[in-house]
Protein backbone atom coordinates (compact mmCIF):
# COMPACT_ATOMS: atom_id res chain seq x y z
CA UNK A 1 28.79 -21.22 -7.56
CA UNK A 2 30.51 -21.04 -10.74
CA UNK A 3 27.62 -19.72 -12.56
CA UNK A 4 27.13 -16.53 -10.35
CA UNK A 5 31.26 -15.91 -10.79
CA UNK A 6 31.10 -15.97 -14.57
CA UNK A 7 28.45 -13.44 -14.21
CA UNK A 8 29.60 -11.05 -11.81
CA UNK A 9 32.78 -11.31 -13.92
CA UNK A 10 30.96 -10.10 -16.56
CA UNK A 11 29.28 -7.36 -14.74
CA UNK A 12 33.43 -5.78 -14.07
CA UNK A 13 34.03 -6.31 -17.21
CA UNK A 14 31.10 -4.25 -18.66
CA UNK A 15 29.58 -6.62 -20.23
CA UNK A 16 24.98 -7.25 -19.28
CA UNK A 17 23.19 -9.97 -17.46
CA UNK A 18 20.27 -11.24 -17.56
CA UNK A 19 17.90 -11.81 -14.65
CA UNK A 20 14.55 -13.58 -14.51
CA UNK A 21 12.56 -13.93 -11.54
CA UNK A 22 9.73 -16.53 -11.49
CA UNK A 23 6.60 -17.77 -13.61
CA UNK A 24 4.49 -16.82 -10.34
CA UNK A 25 5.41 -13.20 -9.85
CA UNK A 26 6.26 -11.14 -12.92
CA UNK A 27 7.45 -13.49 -14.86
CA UNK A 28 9.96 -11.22 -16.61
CA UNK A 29 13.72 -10.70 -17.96
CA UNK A 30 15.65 -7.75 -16.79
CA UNK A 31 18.77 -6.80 -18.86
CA UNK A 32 21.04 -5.50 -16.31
CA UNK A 33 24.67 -3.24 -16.18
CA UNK A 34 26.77 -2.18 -13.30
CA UNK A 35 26.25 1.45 -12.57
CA UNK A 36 29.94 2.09 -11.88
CA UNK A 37 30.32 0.75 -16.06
CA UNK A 38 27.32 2.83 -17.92
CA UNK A 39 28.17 4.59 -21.02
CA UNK A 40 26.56 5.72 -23.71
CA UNK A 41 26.29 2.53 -25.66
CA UNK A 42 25.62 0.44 -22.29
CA UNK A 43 22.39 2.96 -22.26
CA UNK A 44 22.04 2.26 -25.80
CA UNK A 45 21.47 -1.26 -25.25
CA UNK A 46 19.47 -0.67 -22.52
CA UNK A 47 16.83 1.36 -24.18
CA UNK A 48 16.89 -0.58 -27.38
CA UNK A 49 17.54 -4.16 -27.21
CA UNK A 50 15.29 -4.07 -23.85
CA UNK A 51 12.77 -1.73 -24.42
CA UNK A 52 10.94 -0.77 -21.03
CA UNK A 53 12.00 2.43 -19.10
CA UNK A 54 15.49 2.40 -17.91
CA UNK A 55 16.01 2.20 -14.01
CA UNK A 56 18.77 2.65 -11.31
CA UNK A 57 18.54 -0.10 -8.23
CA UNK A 58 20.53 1.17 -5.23
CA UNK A 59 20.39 -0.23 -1.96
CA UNK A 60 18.02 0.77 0.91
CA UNK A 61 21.50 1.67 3.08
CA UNK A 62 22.35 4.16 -0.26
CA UNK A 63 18.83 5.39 -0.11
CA UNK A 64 19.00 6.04 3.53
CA UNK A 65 22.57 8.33 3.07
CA UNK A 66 20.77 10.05 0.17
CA UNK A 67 17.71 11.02 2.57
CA UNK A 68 15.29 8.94 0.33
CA UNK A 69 12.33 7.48 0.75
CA UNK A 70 10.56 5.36 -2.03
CA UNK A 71 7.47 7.63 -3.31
CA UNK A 72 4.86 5.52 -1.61
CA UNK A 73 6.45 6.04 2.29
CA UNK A 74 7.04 9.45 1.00
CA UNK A 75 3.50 10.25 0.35
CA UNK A 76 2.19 8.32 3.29
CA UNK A 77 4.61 10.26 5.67
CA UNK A 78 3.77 13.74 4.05
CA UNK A 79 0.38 13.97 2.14
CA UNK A 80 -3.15 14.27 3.24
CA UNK A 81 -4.75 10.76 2.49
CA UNK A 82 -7.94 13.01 0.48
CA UNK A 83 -5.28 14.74 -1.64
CA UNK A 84 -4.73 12.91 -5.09
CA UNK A 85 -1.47 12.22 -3.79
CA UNK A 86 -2.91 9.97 -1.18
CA UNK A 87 -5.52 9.17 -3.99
CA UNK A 88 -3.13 7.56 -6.33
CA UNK A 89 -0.61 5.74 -3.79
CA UNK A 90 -3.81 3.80 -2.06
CA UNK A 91 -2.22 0.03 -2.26
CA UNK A 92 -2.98 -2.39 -4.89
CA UNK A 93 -3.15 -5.66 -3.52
CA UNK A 94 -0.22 -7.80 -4.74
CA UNK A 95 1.78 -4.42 -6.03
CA UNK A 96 4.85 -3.52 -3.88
CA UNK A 97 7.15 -0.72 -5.80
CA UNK A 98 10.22 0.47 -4.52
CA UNK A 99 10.35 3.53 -6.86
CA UNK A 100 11.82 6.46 -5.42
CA UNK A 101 12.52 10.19 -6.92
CA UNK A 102 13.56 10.64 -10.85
CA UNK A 103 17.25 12.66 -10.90
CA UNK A 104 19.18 14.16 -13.32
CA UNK A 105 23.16 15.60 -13.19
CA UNK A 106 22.74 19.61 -12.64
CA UNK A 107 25.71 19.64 -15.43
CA UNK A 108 23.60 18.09 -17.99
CA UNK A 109 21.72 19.94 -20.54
CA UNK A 110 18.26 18.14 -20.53
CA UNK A 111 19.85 14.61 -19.15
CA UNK A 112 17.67 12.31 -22.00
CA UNK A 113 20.40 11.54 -24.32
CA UNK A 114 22.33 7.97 -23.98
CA UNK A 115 25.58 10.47 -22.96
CA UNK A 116 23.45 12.58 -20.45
CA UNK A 117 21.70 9.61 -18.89
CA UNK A 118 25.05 7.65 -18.66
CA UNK A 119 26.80 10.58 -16.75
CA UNK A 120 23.98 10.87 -13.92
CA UNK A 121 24.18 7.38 -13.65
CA UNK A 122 28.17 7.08 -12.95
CA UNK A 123 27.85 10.60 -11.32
CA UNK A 124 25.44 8.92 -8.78
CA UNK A 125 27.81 5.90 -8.46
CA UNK A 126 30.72 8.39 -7.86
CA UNK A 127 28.84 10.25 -5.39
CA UNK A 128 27.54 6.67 -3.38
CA UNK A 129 30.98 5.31 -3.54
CA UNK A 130 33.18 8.09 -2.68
CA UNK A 131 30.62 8.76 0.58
CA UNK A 132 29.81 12.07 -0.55
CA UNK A 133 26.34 12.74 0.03
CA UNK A 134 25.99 15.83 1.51
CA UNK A 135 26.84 17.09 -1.88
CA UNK A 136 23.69 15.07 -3.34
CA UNK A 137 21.39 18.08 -3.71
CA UNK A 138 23.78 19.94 -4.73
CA UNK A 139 25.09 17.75 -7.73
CA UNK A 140 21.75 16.75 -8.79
CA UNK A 141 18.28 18.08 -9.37
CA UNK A 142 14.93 16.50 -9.36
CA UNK A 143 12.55 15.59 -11.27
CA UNK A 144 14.43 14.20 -14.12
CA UNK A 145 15.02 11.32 -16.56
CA UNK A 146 16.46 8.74 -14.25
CA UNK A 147 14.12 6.81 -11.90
CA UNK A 148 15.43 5.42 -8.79
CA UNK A 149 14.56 2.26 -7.00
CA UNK A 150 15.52 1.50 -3.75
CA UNK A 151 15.87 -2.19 -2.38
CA UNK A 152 14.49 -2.93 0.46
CA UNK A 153 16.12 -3.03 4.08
CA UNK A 154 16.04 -7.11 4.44
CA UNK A 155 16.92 -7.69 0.77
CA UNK A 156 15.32 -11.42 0.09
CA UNK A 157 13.59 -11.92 3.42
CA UNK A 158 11.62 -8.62 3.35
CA UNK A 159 10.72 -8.85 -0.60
CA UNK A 160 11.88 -10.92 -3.76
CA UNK A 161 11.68 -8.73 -6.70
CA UNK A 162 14.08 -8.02 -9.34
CA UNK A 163 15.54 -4.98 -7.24
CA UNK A 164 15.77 -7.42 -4.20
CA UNK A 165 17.50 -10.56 -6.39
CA UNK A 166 20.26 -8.51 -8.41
CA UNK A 167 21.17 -6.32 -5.21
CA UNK A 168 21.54 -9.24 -2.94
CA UNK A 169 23.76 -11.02 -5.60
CA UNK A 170 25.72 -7.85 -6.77
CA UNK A 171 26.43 -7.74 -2.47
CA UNK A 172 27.62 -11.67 -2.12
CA UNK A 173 29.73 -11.05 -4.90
CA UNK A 174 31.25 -8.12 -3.59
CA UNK A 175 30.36 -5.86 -6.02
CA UNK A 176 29.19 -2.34 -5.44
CA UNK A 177 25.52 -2.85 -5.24
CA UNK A 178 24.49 -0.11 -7.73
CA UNK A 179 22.78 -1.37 -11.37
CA UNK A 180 21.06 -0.21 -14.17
CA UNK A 181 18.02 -2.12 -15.54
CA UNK A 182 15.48 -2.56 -18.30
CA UNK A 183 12.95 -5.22 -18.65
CA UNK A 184 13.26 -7.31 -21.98
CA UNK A 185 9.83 -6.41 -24.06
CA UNK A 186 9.09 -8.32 -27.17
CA UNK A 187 9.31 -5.80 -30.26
CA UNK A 188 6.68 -7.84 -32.14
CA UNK A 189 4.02 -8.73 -29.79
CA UNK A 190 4.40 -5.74 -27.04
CA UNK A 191 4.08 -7.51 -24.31
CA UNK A 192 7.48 -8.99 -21.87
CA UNK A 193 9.66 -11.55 -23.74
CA UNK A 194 9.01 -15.05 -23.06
CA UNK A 195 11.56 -16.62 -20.40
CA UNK A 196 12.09 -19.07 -23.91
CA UNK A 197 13.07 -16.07 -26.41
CA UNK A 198 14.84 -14.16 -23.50
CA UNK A 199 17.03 -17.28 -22.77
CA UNK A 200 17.69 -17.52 -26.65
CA UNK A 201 18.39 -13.98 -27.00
CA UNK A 202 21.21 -14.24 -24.24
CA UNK A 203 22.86 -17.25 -25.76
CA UNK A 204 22.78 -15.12 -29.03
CA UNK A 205 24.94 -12.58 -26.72
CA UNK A 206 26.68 -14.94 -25.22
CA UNK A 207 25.23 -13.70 -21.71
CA UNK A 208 25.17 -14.92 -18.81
CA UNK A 209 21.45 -16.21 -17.40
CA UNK A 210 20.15 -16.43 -13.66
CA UNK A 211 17.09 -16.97 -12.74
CA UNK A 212 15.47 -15.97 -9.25
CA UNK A 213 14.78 -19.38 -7.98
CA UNK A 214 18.61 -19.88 -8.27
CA UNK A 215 19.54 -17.05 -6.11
CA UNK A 216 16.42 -17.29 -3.11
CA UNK A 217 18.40 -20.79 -2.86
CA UNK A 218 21.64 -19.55 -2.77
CA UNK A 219 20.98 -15.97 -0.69
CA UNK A 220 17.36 -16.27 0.40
């Protein structure tokens, strides 16, 4: 599809995209980067032309070479259920996260700035791509400033968030299935941008647009 070409072009070229999934889910906007292209001003953008916390997707085959878990197996493999560990990971009907450990670059001062944040990130992406994660632990500490998300294992037949969507089109477009994401939030009213204003705001940008219903056709 031309559509999804023009956007993974984009992606390689360092440029955002924008990804909505569907009026019965979330209903939200994700503005969304390549790992492998984050600097400073891509985290910029992120944090203020977006506005909700900044997050790194991988894929459930990174998390697995990485040793990760999300939090929620995590806890479930490794905490009494009476401890307020077990306490505060008791499901919520209807509420799936895939959130894993927060990370940070041992070179990094603190790792908050746009220039810290941007070097765990392509760190991270070095460390995935070269194959080199033994050395994880050893490159990077936790906690820290960057939260990780980890797909899960059957992509779009398991699950069909936002993590779910952008990794199974960043892997049929043969791109390196790492991004960075941040949810569009309305500046005036608080609350997530209308698919309207979000779609308005990327023809502003000249960005490109998908929307989830588009890819569960295409890859689900």
């Amino acid at each position: 599809m031309q559509k999804f070409e023009d956007a993974a072009r984009s992606l390689t070229e360092g440029k955002p995209i924008l990804l909505y999934d569907f009026d019965d889910r979330e209903a939200e906007t994700d503005l969304i980067y390549l790992a492998e292209n984050m600097d400073a001003k891509a985290v910029t953008d992120l944090r203020l032309n977006a506005g909700a916390p900044l997050t790194v997707y991988i894929s459930w085959d990174m998390g697995q070479a990485l040793g990760l878990d999300t939090y929620l197996d995590f806890v479930s493999e490794n905490a009494d259920a009476s401890s307020i560990y077990g306490a505060l990971s008791k499901p919520t009907p209807g509420f799936n996260p895939r959130f894993s450990i927060t990370l940070d670059f041992r070179e990094n001062k603190t790792g908050c700035s746009h220039v810290e944040t941007a070097r765990t990130i392509r760190e991270l992406c070095t460390l995935l791509k070269d194959g080199d994660a033994k050395n994880f632990a050893q490159l990077f500490r936790a906690p820290g400033h960057i939260p990780l998300i980890i797909g899960s294992k059957g992509l779009l037949k398991e699950r069909n968030g936002h993590t779910e969507l952008i990794m199974a089109f960043a892997i049929n477009q043969g791109l390196f299935p790492m991004v960075v994401a941040s949810e569009m939030i309305d500046a005036e009213s608080g609350h997530s941008t209308s698919l309207e204003d979000a779609r308005k705001y990327g023809e502003q940008r000249g960005l490109a647009f998908i929307g989830g219903d588009e890819l569960m056709e295409a890859y689900g």
